[in-house]
Protein backbone atom coordinates (compact mmCIF):
# COMPACT_ATOMS: atom_id res chain seq x y z
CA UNK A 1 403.68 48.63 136.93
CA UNK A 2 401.15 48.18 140.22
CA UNK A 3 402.30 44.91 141.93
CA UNK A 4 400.10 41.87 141.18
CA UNK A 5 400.05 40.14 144.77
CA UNK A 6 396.64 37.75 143.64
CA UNK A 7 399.20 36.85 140.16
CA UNK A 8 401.70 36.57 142.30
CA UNK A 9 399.90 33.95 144.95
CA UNK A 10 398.32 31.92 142.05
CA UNK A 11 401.82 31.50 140.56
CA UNK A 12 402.86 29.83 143.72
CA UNK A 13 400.05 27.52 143.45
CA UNK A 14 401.11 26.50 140.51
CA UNK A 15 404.25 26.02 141.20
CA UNK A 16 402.87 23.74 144.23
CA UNK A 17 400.92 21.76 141.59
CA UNK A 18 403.87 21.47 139.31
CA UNK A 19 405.78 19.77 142.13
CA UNK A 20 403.07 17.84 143.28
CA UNK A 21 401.94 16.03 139.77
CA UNK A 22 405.77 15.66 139.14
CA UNK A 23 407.55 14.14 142.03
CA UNK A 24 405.33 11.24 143.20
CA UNK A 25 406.56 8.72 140.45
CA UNK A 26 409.36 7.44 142.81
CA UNK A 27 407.38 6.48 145.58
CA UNK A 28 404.84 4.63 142.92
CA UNK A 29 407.72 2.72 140.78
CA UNK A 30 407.44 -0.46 142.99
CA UNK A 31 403.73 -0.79 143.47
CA UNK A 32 403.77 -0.49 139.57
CA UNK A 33 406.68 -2.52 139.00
CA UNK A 34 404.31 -5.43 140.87
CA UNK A 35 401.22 -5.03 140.09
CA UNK A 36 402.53 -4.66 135.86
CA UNK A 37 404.88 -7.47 136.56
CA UNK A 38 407.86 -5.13 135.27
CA UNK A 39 411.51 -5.53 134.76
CA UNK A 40 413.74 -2.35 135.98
CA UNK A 41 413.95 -1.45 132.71
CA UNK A 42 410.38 -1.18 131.63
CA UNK A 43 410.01 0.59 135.02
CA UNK A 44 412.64 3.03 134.29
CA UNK A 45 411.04 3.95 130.84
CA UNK A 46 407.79 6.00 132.98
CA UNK A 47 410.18 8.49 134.03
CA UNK A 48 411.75 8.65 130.43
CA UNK A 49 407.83 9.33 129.45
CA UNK A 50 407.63 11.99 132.10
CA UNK A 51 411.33 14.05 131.34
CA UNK A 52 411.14 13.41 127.93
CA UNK A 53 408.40 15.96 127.75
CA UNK A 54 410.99 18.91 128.75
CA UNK A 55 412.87 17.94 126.20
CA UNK A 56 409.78 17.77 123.23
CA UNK A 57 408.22 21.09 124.72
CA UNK A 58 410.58 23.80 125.82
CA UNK A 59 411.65 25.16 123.36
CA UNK A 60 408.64 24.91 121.80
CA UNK A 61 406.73 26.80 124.38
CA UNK A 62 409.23 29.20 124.28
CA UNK A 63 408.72 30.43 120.80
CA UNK A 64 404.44 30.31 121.24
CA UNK A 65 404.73 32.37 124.43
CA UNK A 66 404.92 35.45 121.86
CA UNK A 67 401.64 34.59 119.41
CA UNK A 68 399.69 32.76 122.38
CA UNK A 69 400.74 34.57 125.30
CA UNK A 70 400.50 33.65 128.87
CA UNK A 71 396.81 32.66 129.59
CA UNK A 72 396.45 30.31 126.86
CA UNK A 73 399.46 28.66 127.46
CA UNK A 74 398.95 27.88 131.09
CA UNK A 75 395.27 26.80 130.31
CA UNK A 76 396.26 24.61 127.72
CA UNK A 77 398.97 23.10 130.21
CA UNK A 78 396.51 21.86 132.51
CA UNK A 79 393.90 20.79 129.84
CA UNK A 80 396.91 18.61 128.73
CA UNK A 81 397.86 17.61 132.19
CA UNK A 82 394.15 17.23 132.82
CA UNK A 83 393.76 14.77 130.25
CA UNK A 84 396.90 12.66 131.15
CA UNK A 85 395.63 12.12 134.47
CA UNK A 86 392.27 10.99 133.58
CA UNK A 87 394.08 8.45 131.12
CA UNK A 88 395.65 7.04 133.48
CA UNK A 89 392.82 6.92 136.27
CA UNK A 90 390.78 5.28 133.89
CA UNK A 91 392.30 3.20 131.90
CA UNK A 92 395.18 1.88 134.19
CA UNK A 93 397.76 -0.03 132.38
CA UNK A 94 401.19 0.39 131.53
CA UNK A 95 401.32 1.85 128.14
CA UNK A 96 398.47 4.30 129.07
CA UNK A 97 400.69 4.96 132.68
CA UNK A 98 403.54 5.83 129.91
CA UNK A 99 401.02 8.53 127.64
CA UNK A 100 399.91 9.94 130.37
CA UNK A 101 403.20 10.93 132.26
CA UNK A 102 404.02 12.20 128.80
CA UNK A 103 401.31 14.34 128.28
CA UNK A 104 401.58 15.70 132.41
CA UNK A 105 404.96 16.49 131.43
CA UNK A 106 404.39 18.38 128.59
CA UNK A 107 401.90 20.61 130.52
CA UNK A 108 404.72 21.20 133.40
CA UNK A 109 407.07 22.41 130.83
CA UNK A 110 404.53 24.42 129.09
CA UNK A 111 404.13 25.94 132.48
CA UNK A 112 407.57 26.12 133.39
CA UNK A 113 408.38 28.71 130.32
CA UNK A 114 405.88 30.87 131.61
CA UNK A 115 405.70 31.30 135.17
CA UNK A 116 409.62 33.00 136.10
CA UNK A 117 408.52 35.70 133.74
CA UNK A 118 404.92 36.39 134.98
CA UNK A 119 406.44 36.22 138.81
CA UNK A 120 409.39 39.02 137.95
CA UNK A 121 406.44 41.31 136.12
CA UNK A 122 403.31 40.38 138.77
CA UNK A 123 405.54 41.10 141.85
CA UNK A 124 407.75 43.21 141.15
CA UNK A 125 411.80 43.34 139.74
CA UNK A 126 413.25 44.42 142.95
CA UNK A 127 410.93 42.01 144.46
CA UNK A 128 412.01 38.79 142.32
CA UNK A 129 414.91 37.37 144.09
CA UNK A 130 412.70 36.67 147.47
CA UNK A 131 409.37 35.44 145.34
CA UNK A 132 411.58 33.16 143.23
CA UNK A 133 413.06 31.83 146.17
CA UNK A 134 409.61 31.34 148.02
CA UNK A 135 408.38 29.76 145.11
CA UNK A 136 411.43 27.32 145.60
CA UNK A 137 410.15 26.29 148.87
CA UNK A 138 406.99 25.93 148.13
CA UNK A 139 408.02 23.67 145.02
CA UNK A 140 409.96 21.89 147.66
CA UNK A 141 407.07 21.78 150.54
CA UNK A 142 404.97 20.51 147.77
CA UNK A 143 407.60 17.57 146.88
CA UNK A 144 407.43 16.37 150.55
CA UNK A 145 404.38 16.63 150.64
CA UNK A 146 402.87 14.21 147.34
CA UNK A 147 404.78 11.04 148.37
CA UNK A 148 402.97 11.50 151.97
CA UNK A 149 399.51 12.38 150.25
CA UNK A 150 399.98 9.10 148.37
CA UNK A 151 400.97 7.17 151.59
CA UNK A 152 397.80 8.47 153.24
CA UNK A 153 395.43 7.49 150.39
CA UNK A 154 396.55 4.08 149.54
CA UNK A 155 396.19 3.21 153.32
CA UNK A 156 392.59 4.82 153.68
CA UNK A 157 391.62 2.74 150.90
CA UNK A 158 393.07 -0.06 152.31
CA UNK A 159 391.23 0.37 155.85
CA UNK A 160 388.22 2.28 154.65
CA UNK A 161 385.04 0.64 156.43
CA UNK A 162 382.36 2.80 154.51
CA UNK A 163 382.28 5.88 156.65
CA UNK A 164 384.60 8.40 154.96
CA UNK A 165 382.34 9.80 151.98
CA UNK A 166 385.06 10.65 149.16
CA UNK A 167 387.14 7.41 150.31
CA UNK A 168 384.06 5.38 149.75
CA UNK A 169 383.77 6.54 146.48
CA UNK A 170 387.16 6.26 145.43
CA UNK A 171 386.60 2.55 146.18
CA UNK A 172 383.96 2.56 142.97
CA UNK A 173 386.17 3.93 140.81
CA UNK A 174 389.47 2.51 141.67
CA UNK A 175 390.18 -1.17 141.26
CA UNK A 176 391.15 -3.00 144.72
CA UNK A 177 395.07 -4.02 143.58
CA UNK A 178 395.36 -1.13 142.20
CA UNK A 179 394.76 1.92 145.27
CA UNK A 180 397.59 4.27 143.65
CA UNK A 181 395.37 4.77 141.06
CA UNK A 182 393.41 6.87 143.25
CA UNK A 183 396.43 9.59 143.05
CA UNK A 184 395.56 10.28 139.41
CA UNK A 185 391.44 10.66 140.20
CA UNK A 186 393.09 13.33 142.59
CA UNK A 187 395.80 14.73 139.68
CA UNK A 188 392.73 15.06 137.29
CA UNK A 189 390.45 17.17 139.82
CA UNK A 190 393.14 19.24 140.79
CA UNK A 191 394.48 20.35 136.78
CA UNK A 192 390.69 20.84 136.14
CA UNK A 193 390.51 23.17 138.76
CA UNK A 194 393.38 24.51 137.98
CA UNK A 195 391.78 25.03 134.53
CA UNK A 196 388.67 27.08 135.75
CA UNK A 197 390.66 29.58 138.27
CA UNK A 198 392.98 30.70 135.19
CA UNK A 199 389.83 30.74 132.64
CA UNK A 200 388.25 33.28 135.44
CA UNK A 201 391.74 35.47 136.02
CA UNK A 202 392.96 38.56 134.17
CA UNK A 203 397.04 38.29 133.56
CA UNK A 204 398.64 41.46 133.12
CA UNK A 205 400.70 42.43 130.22
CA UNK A 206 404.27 40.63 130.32
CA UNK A 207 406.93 42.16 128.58
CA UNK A 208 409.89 39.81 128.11
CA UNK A 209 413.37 41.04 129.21
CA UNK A 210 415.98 40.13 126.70
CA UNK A 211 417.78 37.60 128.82
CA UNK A 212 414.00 35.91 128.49
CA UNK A 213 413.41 35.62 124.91
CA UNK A 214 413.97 32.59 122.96
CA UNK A 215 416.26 33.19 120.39
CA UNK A 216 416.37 31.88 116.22
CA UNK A 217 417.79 28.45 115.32
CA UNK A 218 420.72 29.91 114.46
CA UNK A 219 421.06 31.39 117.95
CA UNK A 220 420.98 27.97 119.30
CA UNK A 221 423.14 26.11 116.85
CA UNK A 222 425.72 28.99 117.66
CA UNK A 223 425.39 28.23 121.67
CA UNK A 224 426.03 24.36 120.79
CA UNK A 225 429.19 25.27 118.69
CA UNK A 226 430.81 26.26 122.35
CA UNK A 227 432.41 23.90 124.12
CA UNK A 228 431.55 25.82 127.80
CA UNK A 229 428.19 26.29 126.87
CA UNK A 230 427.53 21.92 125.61
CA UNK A 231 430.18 21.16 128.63
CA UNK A 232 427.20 23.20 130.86
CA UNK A 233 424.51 21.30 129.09
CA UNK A 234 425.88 18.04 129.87
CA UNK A 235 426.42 19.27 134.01
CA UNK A 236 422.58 19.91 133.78
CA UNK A 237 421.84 16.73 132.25
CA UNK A 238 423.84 14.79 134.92
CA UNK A 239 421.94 16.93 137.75
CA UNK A 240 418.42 16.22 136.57
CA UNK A 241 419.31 12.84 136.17
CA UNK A 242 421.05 12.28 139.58
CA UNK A 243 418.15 13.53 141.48
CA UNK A 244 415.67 11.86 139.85
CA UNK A 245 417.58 8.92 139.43
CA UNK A 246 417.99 8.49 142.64
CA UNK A 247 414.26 10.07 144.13
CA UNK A 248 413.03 6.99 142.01
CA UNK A 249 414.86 4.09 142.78
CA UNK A 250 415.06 4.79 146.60
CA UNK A 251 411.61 3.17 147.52
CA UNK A 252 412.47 -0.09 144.96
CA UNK A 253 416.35 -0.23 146.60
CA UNK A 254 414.84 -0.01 150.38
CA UNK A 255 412.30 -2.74 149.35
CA UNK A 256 414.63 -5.14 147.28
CA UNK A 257 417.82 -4.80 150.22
CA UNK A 258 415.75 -4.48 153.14
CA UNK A 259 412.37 -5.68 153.00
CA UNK A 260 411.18 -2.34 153.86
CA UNK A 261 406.80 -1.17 152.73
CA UNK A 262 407.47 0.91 149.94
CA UNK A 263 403.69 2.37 150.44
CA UNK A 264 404.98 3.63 153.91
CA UNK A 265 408.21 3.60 154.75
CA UNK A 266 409.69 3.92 151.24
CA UNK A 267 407.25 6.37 150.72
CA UNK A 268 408.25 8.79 153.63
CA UNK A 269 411.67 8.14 152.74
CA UNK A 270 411.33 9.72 149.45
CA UNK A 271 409.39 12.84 151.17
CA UNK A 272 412.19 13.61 153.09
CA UNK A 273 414.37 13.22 150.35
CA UNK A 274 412.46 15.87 148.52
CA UNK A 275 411.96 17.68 152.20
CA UNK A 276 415.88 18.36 152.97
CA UNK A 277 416.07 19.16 149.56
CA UNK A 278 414.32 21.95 150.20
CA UNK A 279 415.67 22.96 153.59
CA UNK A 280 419.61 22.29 152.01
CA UNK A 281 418.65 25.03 149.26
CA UNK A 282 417.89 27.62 152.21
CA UNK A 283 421.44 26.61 153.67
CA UNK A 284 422.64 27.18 150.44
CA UNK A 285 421.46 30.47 149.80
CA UNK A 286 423.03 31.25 153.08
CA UNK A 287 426.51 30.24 152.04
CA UNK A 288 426.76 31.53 148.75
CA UNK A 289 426.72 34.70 150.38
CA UNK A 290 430.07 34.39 151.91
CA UNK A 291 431.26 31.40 149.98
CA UNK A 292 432.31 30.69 146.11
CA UNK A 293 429.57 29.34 144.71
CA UNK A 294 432.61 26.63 143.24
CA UNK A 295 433.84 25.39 146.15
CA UNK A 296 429.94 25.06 147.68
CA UNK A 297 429.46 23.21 144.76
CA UNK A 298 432.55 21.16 145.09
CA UNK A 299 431.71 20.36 149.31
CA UNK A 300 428.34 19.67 148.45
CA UNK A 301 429.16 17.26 145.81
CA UNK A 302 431.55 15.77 148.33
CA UNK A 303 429.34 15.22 150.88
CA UNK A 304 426.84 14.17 148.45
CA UNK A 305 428.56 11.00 147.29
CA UNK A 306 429.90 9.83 151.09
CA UNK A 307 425.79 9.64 152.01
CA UNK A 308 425.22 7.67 148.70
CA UNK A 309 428.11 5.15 149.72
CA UNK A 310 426.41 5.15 152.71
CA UNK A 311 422.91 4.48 151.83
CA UNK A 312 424.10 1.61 149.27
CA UNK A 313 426.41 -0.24 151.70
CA UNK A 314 424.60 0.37 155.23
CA UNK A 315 421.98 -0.47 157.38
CA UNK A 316 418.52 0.15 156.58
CA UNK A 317 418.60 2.45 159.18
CA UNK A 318 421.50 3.99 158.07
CA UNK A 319 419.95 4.42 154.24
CA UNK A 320 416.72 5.89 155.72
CA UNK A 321 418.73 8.72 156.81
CA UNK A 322 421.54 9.09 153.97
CA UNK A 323 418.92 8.93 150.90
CA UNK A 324 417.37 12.02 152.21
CA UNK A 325 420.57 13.47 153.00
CA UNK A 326 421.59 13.48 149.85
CA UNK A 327 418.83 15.86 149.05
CA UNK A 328 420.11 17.95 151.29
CA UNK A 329 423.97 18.29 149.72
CA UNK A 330 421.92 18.37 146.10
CA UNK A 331 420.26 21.20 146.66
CA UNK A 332 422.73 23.72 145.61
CA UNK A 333 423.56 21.59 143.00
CA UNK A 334 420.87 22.95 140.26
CA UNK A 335 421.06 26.97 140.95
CA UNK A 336 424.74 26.99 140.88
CA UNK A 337 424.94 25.11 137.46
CA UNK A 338 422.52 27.23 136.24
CA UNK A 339 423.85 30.23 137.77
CA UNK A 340 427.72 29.35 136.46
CA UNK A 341 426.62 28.55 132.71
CA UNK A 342 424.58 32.13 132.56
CA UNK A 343 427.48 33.99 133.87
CA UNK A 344 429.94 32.07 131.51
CA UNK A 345 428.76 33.63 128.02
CA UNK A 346 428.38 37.28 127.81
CA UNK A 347 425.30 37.14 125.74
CA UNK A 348 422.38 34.98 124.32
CA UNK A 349 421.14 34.19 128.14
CA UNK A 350 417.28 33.72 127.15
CA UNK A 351 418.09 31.20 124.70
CA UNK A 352 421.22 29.42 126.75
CA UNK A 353 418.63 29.41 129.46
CA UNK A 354 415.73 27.34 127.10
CA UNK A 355 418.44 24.99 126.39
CA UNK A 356 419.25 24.30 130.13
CA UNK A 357 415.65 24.34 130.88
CA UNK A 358 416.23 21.29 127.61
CA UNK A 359 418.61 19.31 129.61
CA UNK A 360 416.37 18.32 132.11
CA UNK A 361 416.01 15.55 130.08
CA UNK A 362 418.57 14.07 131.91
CA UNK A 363 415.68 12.83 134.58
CA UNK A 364 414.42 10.70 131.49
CA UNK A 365 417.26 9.21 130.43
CA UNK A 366 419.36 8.27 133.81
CA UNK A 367 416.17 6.40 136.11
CA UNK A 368 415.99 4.11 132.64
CA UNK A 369 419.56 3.28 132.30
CA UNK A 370 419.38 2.34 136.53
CA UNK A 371 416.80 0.31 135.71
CA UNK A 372 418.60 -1.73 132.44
CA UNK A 373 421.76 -2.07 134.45
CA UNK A 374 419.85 -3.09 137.43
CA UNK A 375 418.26 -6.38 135.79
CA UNK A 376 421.79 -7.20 134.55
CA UNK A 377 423.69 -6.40 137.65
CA UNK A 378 421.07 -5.59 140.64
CA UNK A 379 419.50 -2.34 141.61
CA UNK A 380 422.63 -1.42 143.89
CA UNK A 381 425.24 -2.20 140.88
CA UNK A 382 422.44 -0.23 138.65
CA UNK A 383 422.66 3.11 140.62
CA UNK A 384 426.35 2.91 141.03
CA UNK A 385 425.72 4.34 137.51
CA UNK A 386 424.87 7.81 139.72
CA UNK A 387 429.12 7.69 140.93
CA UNK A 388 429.53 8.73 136.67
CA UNK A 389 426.92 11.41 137.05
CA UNK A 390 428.13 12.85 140.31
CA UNK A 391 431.64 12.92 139.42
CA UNK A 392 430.99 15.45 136.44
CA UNK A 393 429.16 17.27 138.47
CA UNK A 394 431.99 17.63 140.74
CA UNK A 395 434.35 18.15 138.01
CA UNK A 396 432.18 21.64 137.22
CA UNK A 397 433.66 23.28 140.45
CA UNK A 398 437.04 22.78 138.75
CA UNK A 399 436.66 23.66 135.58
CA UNK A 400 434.09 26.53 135.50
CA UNK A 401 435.45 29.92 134.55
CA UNK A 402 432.54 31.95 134.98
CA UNK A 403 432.49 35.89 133.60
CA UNK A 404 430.89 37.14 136.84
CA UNK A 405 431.15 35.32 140.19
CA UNK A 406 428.47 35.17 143.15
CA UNK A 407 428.90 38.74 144.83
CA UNK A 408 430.10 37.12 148.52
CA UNK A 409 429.67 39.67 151.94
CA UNK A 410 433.11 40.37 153.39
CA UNK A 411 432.28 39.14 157.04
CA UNK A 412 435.59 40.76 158.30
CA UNK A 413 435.02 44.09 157.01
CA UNK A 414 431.53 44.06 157.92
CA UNK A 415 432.60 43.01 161.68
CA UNK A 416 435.41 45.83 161.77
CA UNK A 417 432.73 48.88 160.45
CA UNK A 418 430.14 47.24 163.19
C-alpha cells in the first residue's frame, strides 16, 4: 500500500491532543479543590471520572471499529470530547467538572483503539516501530507542554489590562475566581477543530492484523481464567495508577508541605514530571537494546521509589527535582509491562491487548483512594499508598516468564567484527 505521510502527520496530532486534554487535571486539582471547597476525596473522584472512561469504552470501541470503521469513530470521539469541554466551560461546577472528564475520556479511548492501527497501515509496517515511537514523544512533548499552557493562561488572565484581544475575551466568558476555566474554552475549540479536519480527510482502507482484532466474550473470559495473564492485568493497573496518582497529587503535596503556587510552580513541576517522562522512555529504548527488559524494569523501579522517598521526606527543593524524576525511572515502566504480558501467551494478543488497554483504569481508581486516605491520614500518609503499587510493579521483574524476550545487541561481538 502507497505510504500515507498526511495520515500519518494527522495521527500525531492527535495523539498531541490526546495528551494535551488528558494530562492537565493534576496541575488543576488544587485550584479546584479551593475554589469547590473539596475534601481529597471528592477531589480524587475527577480523575476516577476521567480513567473510568477506558474502562466503560475499550472494549467497546474495539468491537464498533469493524461496523463503523475508522472515520466515524474518531469524529464521534471529538464530538464527545467536544461536548465535555463545553460542559464544563460553561457550566463550571463540580458535578458538571465530573461529566465532562467522563465524556473527554471516553473520546480518548475511542481514539486510542483506533490510531496504532491506522499509524502501522498509513506509514508503513517496516516503518511502525520509529512512528510509534515518535508518536510517544510527541504524546510526551504534549504532556509538558498542557500544565505550562495552563500556567500561562491563568496568569494572562490574571494581569490582562485590555490589550491582548482573545485574553480580553476570555475575561467575558470566564468567571474571575475561576481563570482555569479558560483551559476548557481552549479544550472545546481545539476537539471542534479537530472535528472539521477529519470530516474533510479521506482514511485509507485499514485491514486489522490478527494480533489487532478484538476477540468474542469467550475469548476474554478464557484470558481472565490465566493466572499470568490477570497477574499482568493487575501490573497495568498498578502502573496507570502510580503515574497518575502521583502526576495529580504533586501540585496539592508541594502546596499543602511547602507553601509552594500550585498555578506556577506546582504547575511546572508537573510539566517536567510529564517532560522526563518522555526523555526517560528514549533512555529506555536505548537500554533495552543491550539490557533485559526485567532487570531495566527492576533498576527503574528501584530508582523510582528512592526519588519518591525523597520527594515525600525532603526539601522543597529537593521534591521539585525528585517528583519529576520519577517520571523519568517510570518511563519504561508501561512498554515493558505491556511488552512482557504480549510475549507471555502464545496467542489471543488483540484481545489480551484490549484488556490491558482496560486496566488503565487503574489511573481512576488509585488518585481517589490518595485522596480518602489523605483526609484520614494527610496527603503524604495518603500517597504512601503508591509504596503498594510500586512494589508489584517491581515484583513483575521477578516473576515474569515471558515466551520471547527483548532481542538485546551483543556489544562484544559487535566490537570484535568492528
Amino acid at each position: 500500500m502507497k505510504r500515507n505521510y498526511y495520515i500519518v502527520a494527522l495521527i500525531m496530532l492527535v495523539f498531541f491532543v490526546i495528551s494535551f486534554l488528558t494530562n492537565v487535571i493534576g496541575p488543576l486539582i488544587p485550584d479546584i479543590i479551593k475554589v469547590f471547597n473539596l475534601s481529597y476525596t471528592l477531589a480524587g473522584v475527577l480523575p476516577l471520572a476521567f480513567f473510568i472512561a477506558y474502562g466503560v469504552m475499550s472494549v467497546p470501541s474495539a468491537m464498533m471499529l469493524d461496523t463503523f470503521k475508522e472515520k466515524k469513530i474518531m469524529v464521534a470521539a471529538f464530538v464527545v470530547a467536544f461536548l465535555g469541554s463545553l460542559l464544563l466551560a460553561m457550566v463550571p461546577n463540580y458535578m458538571s467538572a465530573i461529566v465532562s472528564l467522563f465524556l473527554i475520556g471516553c473520546g480518548m479511548a475511542m481514539l486510542q483503539v483506533v490510531i496504532n492501527p491506522l499509524l502501522r497501515t498509513s506509514g508503513g509496517e517496516e516503518n511502525y516501530a520509529f512512528t510509534a515511537v515518535l508518536a510517544q514523544l510527541i504524546f510526551g512533548l504534549a504532556s509538558f507542554l498542557s500544565p505550562l499552557v495552563y500556567s500561562y493562561m491563568v496568569k494572562a488572565l490574571k494581569e490582562d489590562k485590555g490589550n491582548n484581544g482573545i485574553i480580553s475575551f476570555l475575561h467575558s466568558l470566564v468567571p474571575a475566581n475561576l481563570p482555569w476555566i479558560s483551559l476548557y474554552w481552549l479544550f472545546a475549540v481545539i476537539c471542534l477543530a479537530m472535528v472539521i479536519i477529519l470530516a474533510l480527510t479521506k482514511f485509507p482502507k485499514v485491514e486489522l492484523k490478527d494480533d489487532e482484532r478484538s476477540g468474542s466474550v469467550q475469548t476474554y473470559l478464557s484470558l481472565f481464567k490465566q493466572r499470568i495473564v490477570v497477574m499482568f492485568l493487575i501490573a497495568m493497573f498498578c502502573y496507570v495508577g502510580t503515574e497518575q496518582g502521583i502526576a495529580n497529587w504533586i501540585s496539592q503535596f508541594l502546596k499543602t508541605y511547602h507553601g509552594l503556587d500550585p498555578q506556577t510552580v506546582g504547575a511546572n513541576a508537573v510539566a517536567y514530571f510529564w517532560g522526563l517522562m518522555t526523555a526517560g522512555g528514549v533512555v529506555g529504548l536505548f537500554l533495552l537494546k543491550v539490557i533485559d527488559s526485567r532487570k531495566v524494569l527492576i533498576a527503574f523501579t528501584l530508582l523510582a521509589l528512592v526519588c519518591l522517598t525523597a520527594a515525600f521526606f525532603g526539601s522543597a527543593n529537593i521534591a521539585l527535582i525528585a517528583f519529576p524524576l520519577v517520571g523519568f525511572f517510570a518511563s519504561v515502566m508501561y512498554p515493558i509491562i505491556f511488552s512482557l504480558a504480549l510475549n507471555s501467551v502464545d496467542k489471543e494478543h488483540g484481545s489480551l491487548a484490549g484488556l490491558m488497554v482496560t486496566a488503565i483504569i487503574g489511573g481512576a481508581i488509585i488518585p481517589p483512594v490518595i485522596g480518602l486516605l489523605g483526609d484520614a491520614f494527610g496527603l503524604r500518609a495518603g500517597m504512601f499508598f503508591l509504596y503498594i503499587t510500586l512494589g508489584y510493579i517491581l515484583s513483575v521483574g521477578f516473576w515474569a516468564k515471558p515466551l520471547i524476550t527483548n532481542k538485546l545487541i551483543d556489544i562484544k561481538k559487535k566490537s570484535v567484527n568492528e
